[in-house]
Protein backbone atom coordinates (compact mmCIF):
# COMPACT_ATOMS: atom_id res chain seq x y z
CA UNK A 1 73.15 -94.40 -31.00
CA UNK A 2 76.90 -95.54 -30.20
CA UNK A 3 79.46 -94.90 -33.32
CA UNK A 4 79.34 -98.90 -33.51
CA UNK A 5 75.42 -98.55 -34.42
CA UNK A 6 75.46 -96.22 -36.88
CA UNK A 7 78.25 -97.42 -38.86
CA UNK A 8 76.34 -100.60 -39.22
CA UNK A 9 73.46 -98.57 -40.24
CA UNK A 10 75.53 -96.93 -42.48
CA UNK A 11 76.62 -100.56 -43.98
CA UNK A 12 73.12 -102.10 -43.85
CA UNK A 13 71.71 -99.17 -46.01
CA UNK A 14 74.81 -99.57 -48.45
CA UNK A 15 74.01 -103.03 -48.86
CA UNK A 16 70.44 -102.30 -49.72
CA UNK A 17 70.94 -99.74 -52.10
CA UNK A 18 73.96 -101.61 -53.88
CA UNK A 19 72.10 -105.28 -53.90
CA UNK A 20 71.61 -105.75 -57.51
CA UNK A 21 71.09 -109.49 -57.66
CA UNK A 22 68.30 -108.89 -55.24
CA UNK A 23 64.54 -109.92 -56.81
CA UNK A 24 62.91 -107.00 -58.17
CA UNK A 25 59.41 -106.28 -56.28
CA UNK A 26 58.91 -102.97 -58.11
CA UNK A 27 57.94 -104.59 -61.42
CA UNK A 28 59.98 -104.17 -64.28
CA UNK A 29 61.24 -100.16 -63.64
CA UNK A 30 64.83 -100.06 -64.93
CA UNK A 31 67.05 -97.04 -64.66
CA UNK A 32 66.59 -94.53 -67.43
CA UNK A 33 68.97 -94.32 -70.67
CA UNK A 34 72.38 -92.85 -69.89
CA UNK A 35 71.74 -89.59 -72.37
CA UNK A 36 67.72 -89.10 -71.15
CA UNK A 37 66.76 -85.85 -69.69
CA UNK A 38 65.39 -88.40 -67.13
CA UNK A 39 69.12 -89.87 -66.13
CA UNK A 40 70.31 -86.17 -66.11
CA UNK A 41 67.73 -85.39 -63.02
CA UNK A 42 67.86 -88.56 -61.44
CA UNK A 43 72.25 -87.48 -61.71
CA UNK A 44 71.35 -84.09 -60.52
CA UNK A 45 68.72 -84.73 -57.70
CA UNK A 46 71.71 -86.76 -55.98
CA UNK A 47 74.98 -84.48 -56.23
CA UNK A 48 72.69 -82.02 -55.74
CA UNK A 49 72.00 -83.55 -52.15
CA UNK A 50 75.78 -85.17 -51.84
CA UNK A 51 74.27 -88.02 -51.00
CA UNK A 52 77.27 -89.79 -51.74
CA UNK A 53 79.04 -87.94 -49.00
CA UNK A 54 76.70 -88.33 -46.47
CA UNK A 55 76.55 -91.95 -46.70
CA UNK A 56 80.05 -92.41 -46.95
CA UNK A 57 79.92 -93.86 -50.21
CA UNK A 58 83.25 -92.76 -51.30
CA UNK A 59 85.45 -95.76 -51.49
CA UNK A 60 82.02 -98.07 -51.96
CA UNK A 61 81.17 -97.62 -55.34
CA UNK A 62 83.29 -97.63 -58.29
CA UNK A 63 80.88 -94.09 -59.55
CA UNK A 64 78.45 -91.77 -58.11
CA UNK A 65 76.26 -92.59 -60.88
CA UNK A 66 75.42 -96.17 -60.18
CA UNK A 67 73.77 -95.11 -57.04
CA UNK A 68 70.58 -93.39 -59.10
CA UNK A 69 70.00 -96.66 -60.10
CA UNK A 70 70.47 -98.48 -57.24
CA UNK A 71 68.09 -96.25 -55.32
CA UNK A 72 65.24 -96.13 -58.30
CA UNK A 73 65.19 -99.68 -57.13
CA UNK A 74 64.97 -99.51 -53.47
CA UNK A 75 61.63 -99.48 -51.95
CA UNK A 76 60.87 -97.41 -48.54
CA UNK A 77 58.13 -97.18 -46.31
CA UNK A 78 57.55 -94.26 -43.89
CA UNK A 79 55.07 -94.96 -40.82
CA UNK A 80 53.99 -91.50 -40.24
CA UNK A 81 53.54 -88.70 -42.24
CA UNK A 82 53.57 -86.08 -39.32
CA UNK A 83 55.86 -83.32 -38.59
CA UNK A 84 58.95 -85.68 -39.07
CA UNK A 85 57.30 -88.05 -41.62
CA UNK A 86 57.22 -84.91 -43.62
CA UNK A 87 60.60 -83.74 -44.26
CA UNK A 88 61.65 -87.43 -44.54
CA UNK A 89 58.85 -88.06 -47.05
CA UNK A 90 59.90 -84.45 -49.09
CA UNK A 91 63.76 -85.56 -49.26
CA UNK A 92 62.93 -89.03 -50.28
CA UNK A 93 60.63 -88.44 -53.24
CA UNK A 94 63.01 -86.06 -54.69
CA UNK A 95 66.04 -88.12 -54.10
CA UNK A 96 64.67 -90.77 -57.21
CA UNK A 97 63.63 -93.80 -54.69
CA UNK A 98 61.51 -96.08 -57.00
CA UNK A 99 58.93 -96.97 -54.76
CA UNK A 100 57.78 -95.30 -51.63
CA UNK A 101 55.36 -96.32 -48.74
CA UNK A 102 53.34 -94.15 -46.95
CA UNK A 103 51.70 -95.53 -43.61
CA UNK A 104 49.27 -93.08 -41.49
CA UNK A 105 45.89 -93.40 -40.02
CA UNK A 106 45.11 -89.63 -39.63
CA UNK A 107 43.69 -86.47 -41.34
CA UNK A 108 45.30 -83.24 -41.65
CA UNK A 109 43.82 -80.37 -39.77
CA UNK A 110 44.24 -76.82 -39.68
CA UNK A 111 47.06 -76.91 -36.50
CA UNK A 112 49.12 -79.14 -38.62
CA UNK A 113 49.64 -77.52 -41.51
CA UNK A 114 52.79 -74.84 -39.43
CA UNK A 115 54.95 -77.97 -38.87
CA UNK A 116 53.65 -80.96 -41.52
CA UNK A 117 54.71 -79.29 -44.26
CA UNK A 118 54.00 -81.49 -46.96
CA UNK A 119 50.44 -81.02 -46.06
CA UNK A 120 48.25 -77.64 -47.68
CA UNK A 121 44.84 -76.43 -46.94
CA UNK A 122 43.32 -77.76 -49.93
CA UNK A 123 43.63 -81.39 -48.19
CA UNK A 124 42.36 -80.10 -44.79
CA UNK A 125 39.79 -82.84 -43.20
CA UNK A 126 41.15 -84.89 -46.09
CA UNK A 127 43.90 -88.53 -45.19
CA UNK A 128 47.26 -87.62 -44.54
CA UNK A 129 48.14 -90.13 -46.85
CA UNK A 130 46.49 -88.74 -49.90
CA UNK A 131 48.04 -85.58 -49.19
CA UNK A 132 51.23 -86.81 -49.00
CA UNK A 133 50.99 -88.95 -52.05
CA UNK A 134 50.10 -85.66 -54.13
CA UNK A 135 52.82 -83.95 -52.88
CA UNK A 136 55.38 -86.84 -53.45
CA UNK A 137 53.93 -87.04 -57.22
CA UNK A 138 53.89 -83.12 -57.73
CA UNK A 139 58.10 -83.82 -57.02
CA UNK A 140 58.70 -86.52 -59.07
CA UNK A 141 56.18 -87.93 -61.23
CA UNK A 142 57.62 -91.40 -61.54
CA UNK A 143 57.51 -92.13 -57.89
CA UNK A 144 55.50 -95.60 -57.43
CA UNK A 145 53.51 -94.59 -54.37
CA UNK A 146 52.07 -97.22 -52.10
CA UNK A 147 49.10 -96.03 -49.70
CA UNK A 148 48.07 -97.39 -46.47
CA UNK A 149 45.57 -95.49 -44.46
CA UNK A 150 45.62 -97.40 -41.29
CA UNK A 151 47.41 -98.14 -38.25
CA UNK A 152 50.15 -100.40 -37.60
CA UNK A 153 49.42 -103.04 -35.98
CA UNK A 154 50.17 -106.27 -34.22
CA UNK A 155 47.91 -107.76 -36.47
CA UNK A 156 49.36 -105.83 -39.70
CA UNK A 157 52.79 -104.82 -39.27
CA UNK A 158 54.79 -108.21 -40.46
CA UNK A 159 52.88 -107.99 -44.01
CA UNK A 160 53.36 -104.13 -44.50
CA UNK A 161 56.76 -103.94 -43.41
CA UNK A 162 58.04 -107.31 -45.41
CA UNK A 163 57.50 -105.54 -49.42
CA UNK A 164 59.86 -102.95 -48.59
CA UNK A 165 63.63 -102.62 -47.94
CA UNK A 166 63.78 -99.74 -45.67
CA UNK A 167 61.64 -98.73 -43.00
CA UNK A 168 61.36 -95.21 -41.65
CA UNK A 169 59.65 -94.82 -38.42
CA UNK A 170 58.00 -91.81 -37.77
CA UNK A 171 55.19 -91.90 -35.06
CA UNK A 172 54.55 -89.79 -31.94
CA UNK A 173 53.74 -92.78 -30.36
CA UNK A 174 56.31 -95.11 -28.10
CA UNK A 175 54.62 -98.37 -28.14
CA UNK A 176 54.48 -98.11 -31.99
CA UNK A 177 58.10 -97.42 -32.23
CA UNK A 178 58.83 -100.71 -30.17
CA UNK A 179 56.56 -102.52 -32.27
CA UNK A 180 57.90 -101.33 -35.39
CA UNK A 181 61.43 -102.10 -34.42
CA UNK A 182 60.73 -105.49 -32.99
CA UNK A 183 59.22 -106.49 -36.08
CA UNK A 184 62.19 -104.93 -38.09
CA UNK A 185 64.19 -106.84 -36.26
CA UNK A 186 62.02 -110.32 -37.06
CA UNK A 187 62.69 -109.27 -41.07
CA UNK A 188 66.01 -108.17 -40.80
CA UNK A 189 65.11 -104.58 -42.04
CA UNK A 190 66.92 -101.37 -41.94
């Protein structure tokens, strides 16, 4: 992706994290109190991964600490929850987003388990997506956790994708990717 591309990427996930005025879809979740143990590791998770750094947050917000609740707001979906899917799905519960979407048709199996690594062998034979969902909720226990064990399709994709602000695309398979982006493109998604 061109310098051009990313930067708007960049921008696009800015403005979805830092839309306040924005109706809520995650029910009525509001950051924790200031002085909660809660607010302290929500704080911590995110210096602890610089996120404001990385997203080059610096001269966007007047504080690194309205970004905790800017992102316990944001809703995500990940299509996938294979050997990428995994790390992505690892990093996000533990970063404090509010709610999180997890999209995969599949079961884990014994050759997954050395690069899925969200996935043990207690869940072997078991959905992806259940494992996942434990794993997400074993990290942080407020996590709202949407399942979908299916596909995307044609036929599904426009009502998954439209609850959530963000989608993460994270299939082995090509005509799923262009699917996924065309309709991200139709709903103006991330």
């Amino acid at each position: 992706m061109d310098s051009i591309g990313t930067e708007s990427s960049r921008n696009r996930v800015v403005e979805v994290l830092h839309d306040r005025n924005r109706p809520s879809h995650i029910g009525t979740r509001t950051s924790a109190p200031p002085n909660s143990p809660e607010r302290r590791r929500q704080l911590e998770r995110l210096v602890l991964f610089g996120t404001e750094r990385e997203l080059g947050l610096r001269t966007r917000i007047a504080s690194r600490y309205d970004l905790p609740a800017n992102l316990l707001k944001s809703s995500i979906l990940v299509v996938g929850a294979g050997g990428l899917g995994s790390p992505a799905l690892l990093y996000l519960a533990a970063s404090g987003v509010g709610r999180l979407g997890l999209v995969d048709h599949d079961v884990v199996e014994l050759n997954n388990l050395h690069r899925q690594i969200i996935h043990t062998e207690d869940y072997i034979g078991r959905s992806k997506v259940e494992s996942v969902a434990a794993a997400c909720r074993s990290i942080n226990s407020t996590l709202q956790i949407v399942e979908h064990k299916e596909t995307v399709r044609t036929s599904n994709a426009l009502e998954i994708m439209s609850k959530y602000d963000v989608v993460i695309v994270a299939t082995d398979n090509v005509p799923s990717r262009y699917m996924i982006s065309d309709c991200c493109v139709l709903l103006g998604k991330v």
